[in-house]
Protein backbone atom coordinates (compact mmCIF):
# COMPACT_ATOMS: atom_id res chain seq x y z
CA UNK A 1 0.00 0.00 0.00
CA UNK A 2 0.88 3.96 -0.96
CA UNK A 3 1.60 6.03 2.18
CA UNK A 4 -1.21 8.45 2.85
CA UNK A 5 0.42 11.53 3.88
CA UNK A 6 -0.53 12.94 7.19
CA UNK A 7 -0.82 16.75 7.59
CA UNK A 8 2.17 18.53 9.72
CA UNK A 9 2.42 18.16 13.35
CA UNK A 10 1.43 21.19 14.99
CA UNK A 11 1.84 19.56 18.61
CA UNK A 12 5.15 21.00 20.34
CA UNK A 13 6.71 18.03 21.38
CA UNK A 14 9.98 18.44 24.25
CA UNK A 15 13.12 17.97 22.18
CA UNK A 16 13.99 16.31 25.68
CA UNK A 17 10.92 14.05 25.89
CA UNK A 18 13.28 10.60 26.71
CA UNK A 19 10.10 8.66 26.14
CA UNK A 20 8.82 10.08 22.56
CA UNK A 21 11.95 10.25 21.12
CA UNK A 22 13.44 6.73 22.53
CA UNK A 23 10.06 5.67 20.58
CA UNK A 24 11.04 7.42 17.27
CA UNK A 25 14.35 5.82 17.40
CA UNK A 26 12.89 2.22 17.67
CA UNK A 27 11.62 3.26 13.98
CA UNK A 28 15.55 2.56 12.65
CA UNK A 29 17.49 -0.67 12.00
CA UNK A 30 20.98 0.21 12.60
CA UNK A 31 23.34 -2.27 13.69
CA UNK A 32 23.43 -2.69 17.43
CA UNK A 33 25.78 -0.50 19.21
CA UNK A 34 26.66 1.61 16.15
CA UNK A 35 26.10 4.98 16.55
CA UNK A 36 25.38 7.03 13.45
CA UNK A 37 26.77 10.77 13.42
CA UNK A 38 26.76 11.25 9.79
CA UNK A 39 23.57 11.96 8.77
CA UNK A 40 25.22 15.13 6.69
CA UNK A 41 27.34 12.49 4.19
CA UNK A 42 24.06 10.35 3.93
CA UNK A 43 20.94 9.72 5.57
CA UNK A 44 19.80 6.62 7.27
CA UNK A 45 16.13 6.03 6.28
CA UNK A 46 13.80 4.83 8.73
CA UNK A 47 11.43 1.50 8.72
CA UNK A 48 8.68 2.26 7.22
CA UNK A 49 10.54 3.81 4.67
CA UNK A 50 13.05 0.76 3.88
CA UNK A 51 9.67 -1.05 3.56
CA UNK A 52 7.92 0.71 1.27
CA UNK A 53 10.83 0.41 -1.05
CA UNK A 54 10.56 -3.23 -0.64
CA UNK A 55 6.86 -2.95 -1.12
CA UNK A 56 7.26 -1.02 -4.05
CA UNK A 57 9.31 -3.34 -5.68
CA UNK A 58 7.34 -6.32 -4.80
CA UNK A 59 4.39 -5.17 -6.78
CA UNK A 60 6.41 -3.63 -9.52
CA UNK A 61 7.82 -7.37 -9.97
CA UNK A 62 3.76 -9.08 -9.44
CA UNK A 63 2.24 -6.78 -11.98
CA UNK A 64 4.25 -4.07 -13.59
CA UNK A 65 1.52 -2.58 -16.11
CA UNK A 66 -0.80 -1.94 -13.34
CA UNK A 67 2.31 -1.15 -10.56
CA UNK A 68 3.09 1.94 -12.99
CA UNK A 69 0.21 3.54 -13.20
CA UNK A 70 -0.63 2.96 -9.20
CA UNK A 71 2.80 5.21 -8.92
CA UNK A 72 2.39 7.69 -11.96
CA UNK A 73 -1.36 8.48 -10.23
CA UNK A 74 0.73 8.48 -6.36
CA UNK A 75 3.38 10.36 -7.32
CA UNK A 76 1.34 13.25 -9.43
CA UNK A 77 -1.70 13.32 -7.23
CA UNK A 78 -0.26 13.26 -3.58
CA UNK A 79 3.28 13.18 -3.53
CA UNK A 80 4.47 16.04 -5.38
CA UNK A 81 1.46 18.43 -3.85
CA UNK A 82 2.66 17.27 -0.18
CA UNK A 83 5.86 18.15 -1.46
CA UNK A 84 5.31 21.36 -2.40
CA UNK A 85 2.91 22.13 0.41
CA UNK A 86 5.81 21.28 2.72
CA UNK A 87 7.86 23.64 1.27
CA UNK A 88 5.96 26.49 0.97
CA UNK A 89 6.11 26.15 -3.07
CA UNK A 90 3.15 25.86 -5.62
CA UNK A 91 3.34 22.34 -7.11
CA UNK A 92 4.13 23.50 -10.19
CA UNK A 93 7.35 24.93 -9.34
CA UNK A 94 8.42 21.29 -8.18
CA UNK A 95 10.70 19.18 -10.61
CA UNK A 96 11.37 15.76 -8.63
CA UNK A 97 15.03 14.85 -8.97
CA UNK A 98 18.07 12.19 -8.04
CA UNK A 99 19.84 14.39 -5.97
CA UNK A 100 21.08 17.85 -5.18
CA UNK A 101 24.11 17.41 -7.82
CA UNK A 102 21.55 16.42 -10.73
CA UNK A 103 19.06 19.74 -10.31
CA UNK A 104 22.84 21.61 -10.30
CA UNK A 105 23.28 20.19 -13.69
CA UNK A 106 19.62 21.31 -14.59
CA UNK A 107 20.69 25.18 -12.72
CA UNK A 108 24.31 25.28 -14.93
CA UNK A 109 22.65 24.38 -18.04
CA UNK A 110 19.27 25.51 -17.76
CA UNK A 111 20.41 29.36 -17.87
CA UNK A 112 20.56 31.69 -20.27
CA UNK A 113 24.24 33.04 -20.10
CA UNK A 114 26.61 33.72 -22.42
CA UNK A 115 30.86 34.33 -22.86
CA UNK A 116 31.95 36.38 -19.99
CA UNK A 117 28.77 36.27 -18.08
CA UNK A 118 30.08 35.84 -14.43
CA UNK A 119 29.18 33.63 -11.65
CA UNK A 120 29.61 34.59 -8.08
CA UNK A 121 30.12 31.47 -5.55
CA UNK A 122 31.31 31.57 -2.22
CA UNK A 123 34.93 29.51 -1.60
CA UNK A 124 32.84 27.49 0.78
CA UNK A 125 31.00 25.62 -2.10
CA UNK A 126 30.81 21.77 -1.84
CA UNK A 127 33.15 20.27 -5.16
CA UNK A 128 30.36 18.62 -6.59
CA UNK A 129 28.57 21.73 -6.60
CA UNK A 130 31.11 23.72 -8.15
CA UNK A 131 31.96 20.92 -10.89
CA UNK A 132 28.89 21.68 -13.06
CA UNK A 133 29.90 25.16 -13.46
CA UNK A 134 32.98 24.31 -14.46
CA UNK A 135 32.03 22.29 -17.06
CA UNK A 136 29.93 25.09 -18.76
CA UNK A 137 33.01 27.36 -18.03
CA UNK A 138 35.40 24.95 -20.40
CA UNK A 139 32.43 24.43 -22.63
CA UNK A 140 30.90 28.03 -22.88
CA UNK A 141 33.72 30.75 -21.42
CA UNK A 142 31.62 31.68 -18.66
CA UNK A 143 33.51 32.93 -15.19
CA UNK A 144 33.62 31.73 -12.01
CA UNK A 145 34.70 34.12 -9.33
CA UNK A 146 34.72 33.07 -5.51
CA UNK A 147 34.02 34.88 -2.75
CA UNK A 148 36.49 34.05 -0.01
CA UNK A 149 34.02 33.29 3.30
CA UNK A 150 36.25 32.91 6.18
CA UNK A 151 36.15 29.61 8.52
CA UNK A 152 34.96 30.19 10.96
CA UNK A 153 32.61 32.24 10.23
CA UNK A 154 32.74 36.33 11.38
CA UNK A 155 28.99 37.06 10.78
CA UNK A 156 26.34 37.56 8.80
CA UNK A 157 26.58 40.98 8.07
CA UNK A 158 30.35 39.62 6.78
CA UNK A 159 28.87 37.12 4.84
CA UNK A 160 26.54 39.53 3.15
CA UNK A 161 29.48 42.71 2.80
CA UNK A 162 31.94 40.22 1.01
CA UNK A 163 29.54 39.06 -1.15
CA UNK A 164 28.06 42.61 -2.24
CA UNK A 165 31.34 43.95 -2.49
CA UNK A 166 32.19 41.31 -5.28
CA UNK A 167 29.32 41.81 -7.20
CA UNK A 168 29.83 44.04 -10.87
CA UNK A 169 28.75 44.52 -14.00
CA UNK A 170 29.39 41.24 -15.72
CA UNK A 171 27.74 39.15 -12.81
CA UNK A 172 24.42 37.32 -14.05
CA UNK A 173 23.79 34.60 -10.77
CA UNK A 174 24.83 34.42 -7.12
CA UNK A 175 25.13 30.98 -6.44
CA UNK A 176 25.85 29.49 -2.94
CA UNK A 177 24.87 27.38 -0.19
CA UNK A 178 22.08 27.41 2.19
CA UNK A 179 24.08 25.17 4.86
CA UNK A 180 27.66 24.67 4.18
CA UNK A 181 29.08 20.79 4.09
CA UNK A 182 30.86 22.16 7.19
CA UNK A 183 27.40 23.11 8.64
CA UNK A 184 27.79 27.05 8.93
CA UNK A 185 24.28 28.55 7.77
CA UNK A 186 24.43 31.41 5.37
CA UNK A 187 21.56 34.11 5.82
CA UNK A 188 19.59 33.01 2.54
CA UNK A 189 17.00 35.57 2.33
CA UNK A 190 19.25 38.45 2.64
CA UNK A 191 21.33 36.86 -0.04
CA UNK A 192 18.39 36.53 -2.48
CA UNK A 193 17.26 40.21 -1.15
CA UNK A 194 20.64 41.20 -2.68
CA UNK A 195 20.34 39.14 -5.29
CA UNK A 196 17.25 40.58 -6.52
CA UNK A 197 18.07 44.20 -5.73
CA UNK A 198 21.45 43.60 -8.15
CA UNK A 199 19.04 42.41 -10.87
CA UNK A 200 20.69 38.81 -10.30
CA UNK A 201 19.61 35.52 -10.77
CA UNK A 202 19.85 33.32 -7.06
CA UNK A 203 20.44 29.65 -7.16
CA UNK A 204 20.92 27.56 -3.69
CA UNK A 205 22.31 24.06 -3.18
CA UNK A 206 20.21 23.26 -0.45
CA UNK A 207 21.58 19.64 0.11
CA UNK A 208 22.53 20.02 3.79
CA UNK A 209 19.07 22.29 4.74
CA UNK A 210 15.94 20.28 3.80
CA UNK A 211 14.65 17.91 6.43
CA UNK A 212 16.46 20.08 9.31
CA UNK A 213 15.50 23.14 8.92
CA UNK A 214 12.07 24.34 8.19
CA UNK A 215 13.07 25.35 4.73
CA UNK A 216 9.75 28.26 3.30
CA UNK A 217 10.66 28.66 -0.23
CA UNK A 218 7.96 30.99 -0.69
CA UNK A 219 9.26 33.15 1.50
CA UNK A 220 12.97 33.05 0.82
CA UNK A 221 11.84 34.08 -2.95
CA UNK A 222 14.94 32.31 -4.43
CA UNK A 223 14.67 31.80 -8.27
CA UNK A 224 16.17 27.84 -7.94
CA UNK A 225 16.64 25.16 -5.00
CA UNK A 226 17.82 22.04 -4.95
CA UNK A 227 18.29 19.12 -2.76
CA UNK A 228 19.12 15.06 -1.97
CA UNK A 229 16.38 14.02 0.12
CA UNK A 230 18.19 11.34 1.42
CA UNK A 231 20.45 13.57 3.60
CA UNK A 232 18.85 15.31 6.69
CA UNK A 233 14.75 14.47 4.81
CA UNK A 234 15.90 10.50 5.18
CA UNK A 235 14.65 9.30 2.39
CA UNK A 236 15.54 6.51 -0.03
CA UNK A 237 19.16 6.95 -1.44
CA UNK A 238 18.78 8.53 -5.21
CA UNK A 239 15.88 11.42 -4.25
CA UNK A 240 15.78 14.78 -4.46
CA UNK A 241 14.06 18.18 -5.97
CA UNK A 242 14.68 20.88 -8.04
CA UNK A 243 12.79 24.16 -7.50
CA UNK A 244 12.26 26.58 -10.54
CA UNK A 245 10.20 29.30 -9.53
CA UNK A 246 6.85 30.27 -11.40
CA UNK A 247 8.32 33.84 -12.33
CA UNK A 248 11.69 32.19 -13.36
CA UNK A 249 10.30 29.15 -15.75
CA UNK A 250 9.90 31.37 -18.81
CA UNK A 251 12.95 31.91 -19.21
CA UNK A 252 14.83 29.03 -17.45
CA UNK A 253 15.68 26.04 -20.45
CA UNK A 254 14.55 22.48 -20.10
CA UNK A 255 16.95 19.93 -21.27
CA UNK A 256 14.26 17.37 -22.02
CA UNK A 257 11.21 18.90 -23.10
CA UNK A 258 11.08 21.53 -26.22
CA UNK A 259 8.17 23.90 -26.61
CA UNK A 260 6.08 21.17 -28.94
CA UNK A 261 6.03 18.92 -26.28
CA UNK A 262 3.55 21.19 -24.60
CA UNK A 263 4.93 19.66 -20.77
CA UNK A 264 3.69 21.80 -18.18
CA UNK A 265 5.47 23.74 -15.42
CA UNK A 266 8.36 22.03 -13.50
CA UNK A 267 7.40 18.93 -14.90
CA UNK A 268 9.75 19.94 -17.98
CA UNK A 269 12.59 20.07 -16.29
CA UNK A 270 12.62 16.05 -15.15
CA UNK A 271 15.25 13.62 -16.71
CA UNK A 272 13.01 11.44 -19.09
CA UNK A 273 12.38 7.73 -19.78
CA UNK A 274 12.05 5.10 -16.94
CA UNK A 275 12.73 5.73 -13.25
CA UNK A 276 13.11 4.04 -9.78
CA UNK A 277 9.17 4.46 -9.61
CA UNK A 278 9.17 2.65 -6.09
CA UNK A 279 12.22 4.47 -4.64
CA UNK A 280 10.46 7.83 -5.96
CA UNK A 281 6.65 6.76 -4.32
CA UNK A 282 9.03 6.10 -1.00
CA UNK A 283 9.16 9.66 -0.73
CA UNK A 284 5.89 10.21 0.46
CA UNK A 285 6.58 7.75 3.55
CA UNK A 286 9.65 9.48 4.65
CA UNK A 287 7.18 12.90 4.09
CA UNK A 288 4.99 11.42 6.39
CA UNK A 289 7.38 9.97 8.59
CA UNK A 290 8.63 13.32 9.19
CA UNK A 291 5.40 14.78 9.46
CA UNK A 292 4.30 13.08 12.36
CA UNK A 293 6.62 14.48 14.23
CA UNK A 294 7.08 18.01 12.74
CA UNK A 295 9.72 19.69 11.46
CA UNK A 296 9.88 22.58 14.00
CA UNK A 297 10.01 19.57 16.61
CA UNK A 298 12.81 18.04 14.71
CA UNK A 299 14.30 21.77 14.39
CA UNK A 300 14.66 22.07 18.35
CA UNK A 301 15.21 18.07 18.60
CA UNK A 302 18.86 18.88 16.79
CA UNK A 303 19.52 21.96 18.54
CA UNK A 304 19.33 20.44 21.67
CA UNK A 305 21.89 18.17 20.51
CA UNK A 306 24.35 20.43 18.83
CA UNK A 307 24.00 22.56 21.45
CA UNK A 308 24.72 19.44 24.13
CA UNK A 309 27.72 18.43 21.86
CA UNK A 310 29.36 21.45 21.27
CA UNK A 311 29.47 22.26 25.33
CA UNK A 312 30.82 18.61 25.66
CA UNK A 313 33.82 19.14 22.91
CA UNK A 314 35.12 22.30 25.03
CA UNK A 315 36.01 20.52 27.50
CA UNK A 316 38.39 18.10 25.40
CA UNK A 317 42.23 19.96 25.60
CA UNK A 318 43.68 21.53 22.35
CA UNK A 319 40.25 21.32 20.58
CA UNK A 320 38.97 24.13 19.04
CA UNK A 321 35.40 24.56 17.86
CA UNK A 322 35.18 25.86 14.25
CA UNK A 323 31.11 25.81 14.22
CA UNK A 324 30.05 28.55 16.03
CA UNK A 325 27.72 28.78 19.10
CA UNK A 326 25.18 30.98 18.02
CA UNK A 327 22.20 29.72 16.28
CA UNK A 328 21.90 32.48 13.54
CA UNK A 329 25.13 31.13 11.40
CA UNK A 330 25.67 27.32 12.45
CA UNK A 331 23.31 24.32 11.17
CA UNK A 332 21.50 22.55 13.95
CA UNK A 333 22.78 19.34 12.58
CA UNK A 334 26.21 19.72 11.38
CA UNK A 335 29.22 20.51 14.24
CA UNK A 336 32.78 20.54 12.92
CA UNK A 337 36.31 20.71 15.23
CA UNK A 338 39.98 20.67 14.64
CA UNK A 339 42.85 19.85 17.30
CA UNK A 340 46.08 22.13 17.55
CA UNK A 341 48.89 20.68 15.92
CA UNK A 342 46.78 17.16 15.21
CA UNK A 343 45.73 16.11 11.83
CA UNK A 344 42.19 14.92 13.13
CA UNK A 345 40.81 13.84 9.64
CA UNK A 346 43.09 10.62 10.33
CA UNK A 347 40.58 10.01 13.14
CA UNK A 348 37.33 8.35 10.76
CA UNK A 349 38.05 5.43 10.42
CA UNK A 350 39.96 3.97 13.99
CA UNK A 351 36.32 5.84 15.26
CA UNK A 352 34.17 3.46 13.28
CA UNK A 353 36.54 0.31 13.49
CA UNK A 354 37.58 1.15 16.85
CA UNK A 355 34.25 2.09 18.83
CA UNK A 356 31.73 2.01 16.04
CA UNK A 357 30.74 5.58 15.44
CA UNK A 358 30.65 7.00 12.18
CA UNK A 359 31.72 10.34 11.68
CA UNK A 360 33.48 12.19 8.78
CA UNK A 361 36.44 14.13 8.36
CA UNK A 362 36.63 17.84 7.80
CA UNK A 363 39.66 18.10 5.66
CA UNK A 364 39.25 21.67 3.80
CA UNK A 365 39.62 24.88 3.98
CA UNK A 366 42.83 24.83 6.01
CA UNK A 367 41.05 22.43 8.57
CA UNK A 368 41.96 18.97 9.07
CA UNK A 369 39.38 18.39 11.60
CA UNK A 370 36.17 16.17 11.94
CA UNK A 371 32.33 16.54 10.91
CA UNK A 372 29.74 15.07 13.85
CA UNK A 373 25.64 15.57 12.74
CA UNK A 374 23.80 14.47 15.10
CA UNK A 375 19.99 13.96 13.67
CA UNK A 376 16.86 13.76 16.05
CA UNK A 377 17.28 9.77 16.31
CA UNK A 378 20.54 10.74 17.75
CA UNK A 379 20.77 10.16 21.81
CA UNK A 380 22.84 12.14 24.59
CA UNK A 381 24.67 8.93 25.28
CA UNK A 382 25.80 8.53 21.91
CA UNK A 383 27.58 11.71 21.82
CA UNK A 384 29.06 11.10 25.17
CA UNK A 385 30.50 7.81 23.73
CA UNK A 386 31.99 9.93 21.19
CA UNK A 387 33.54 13.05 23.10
CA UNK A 388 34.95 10.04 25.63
CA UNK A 389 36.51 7.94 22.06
CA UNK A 390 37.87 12.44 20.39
CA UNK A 391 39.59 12.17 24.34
CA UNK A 392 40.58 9.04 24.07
CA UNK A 393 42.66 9.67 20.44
CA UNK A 394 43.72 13.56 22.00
CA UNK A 395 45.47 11.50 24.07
CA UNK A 396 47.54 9.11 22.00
CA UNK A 397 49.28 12.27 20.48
CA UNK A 398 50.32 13.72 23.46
């Protein structure tokens, strides 16, 4: 059976509830005593989820004539409306995608720009992000010019100067992040307030926001989103969106669908032929999933544990914090940390082999630190084991 998808949780549920949340984490399979910190790299999809997959593919296998159109009629008539509807976006403005690195694709070649058109990106740009535009640079003689961002981050008002202050005549679209892979948080609607006041065109890579934050796309009026919805959203690997606003489509290029075709709104901009139909129909349990509980519940659930981890990691000699305290520029997910004098990003893998807890390493920027995201499955314990194991390899340098 399809997942009917329940309306939002409006209920304000404890982020420290021990009971509620103990029962949300019964939902998840992971090994025993594993501890997963790294949601940010990939998510880990619930249950129900891994079961409707399995369901899907069972009836795809028993009857695949009928199993299509069950999912076509799914995916048109509830998924991508509850979609939309989560994100503050009309439906039409929803293109369902792979991941956050396919809808960049769509962005980069999409646009109308020509040789010397510029790009403005931020130095804090994920690779994969930044390889699309590269390609169109070899291909096309567009230009790329990052911003430098410092790490850690100053401020907003920083953010937002060095970004303005790089801004000229040749620059058609700001491109940037709404959370960094390193989890700082840029201040999005500013940036597309500047954006639109400097006549430019603002595209986000929203890979590392959706499912933690409670992303409004109406109201950050951004001309083009994307995401993996199998980060921080936990759904099925291979899932994601691309947002091409109503007042943006006219003149934003579809790849797959000329004017003949006659293909309405976002729909146009979707990578034709056949598709993991079950994977994609999957979606609407992880929607669901998360709607039961509410994304302003899951919102507090992971500040509470930043917030937690971050006071436990000061106490842990020659650390030093690189997220920042303060709410208004650091992900509630994401927390990354270097050591003075210690290459840190050595640390993955004796974590996971050692003590089983997956992390990642934070090896850019002139860091060589490591990347904890807690998620609201995520338990006080479980970071404790983890500050005890950071201690534990501080100490074997000494």
């Amino acid at each position: 059976m399809l997942t009917s998808i329940s309306e939002p949780q409006t209920r304000r549920i404890d982020p420290g509830d021990l009971a509620y949340w103990s029962r949300v984490r019964s939902q998840f399979i992971l090994e025993p005593d594993h501890a997963y910190l790294n949601n940010a790299a990939l998510g880990m999809p619930p249950r129900p989820v891994r079961d409707a997959v399995a369901e899907g593919f069972r009836l795809m296998s028993e009857n695949p004539s009928r199993a299509k159109r069950v999912f076509h009629d799914y995916i048109e008539g509830e998924l991508r409306p509850a979609m939309a509807g989560f994100l503050r976006a009309e439906t039409g403005e929803i293109a369902l995608a792979r991941n956050a690195t396919e809808g960049l694709y769509h962005i980069v070649n999409g646009l109308d720009l020509a040789r010397g058109d510029r790009i403005l990106m931020t130095t804090q740009e994920h690779p994969s992000a930044v390889r699309p535009w590269k390609v169109r640079a070899e291909r096309d003689g567009i230009d790329i010019r990052e911003v430098h961002i410092p790490s850690p981050l100053v401020g907003e008002d920083d953010i937002v100067e060095r970004i303005s202050a790089a801004i000229d005549g040749r620059t058609k679209v700001l491109f940037f992040c709404h959370v960094t892979r390193g989890g700082y948080l840029y201040p999005v609607k500013r940036l597309c307030a500047l954006a639109r006041e400097r006549g430019l065109i603002s595209a986000i890579d929203g890979a590392q926001a959706v499912g933690m934050l409670d992303v409004d796309l109406g109201d950050m009026e951004c001309d083009l989103y994307t995401n993996s919805l199998h980060k921080w959203f936990l759904g099925p690997a291979g899932t994601g969106f691309l947002y091409v606003s109503r007042a943006m489509q006219p003149s934003f290029s579809s790849l797959y669908a000329s004017a003949a075709d006659r293909v309405e709104d976002a729909l146009r901009y979707e990578v034709q032929g056949t598709y993991d139909l079950p994977v994609r129909a999957a979606l609407g349990t992880a929607l669901d999933f998360l709607n039961r509980i509410g994304i302003v519940n899951i919102e507090r659930r992971l500040r509470m544990l930043s917030d937690y981890l971050r006071r436990a990691l000061l106490d842990i000699p020659r650390l030093r914090l690189l997220t920042d305290r303060s709410h208004a520029i650091s992900s509630p997910g994401s927390t990354i940390f270097e050591f003075d004098g210690i290459n840190a990003a050595r640390w993955r893998s004796p974590m996971e082999e050692e003590a089983n807890l997956h992390v990642d390493d934070h090896d850019r920027d002139g860091h060589h630190g490591i990347r904890i995201s807690t998620h609201y499955y995520n338990t006080t314990e479980e970071i404790d084991r983890c500050v005890d194991k950071l201690r534990d390899l501080s100490r074997r340098e000494e």
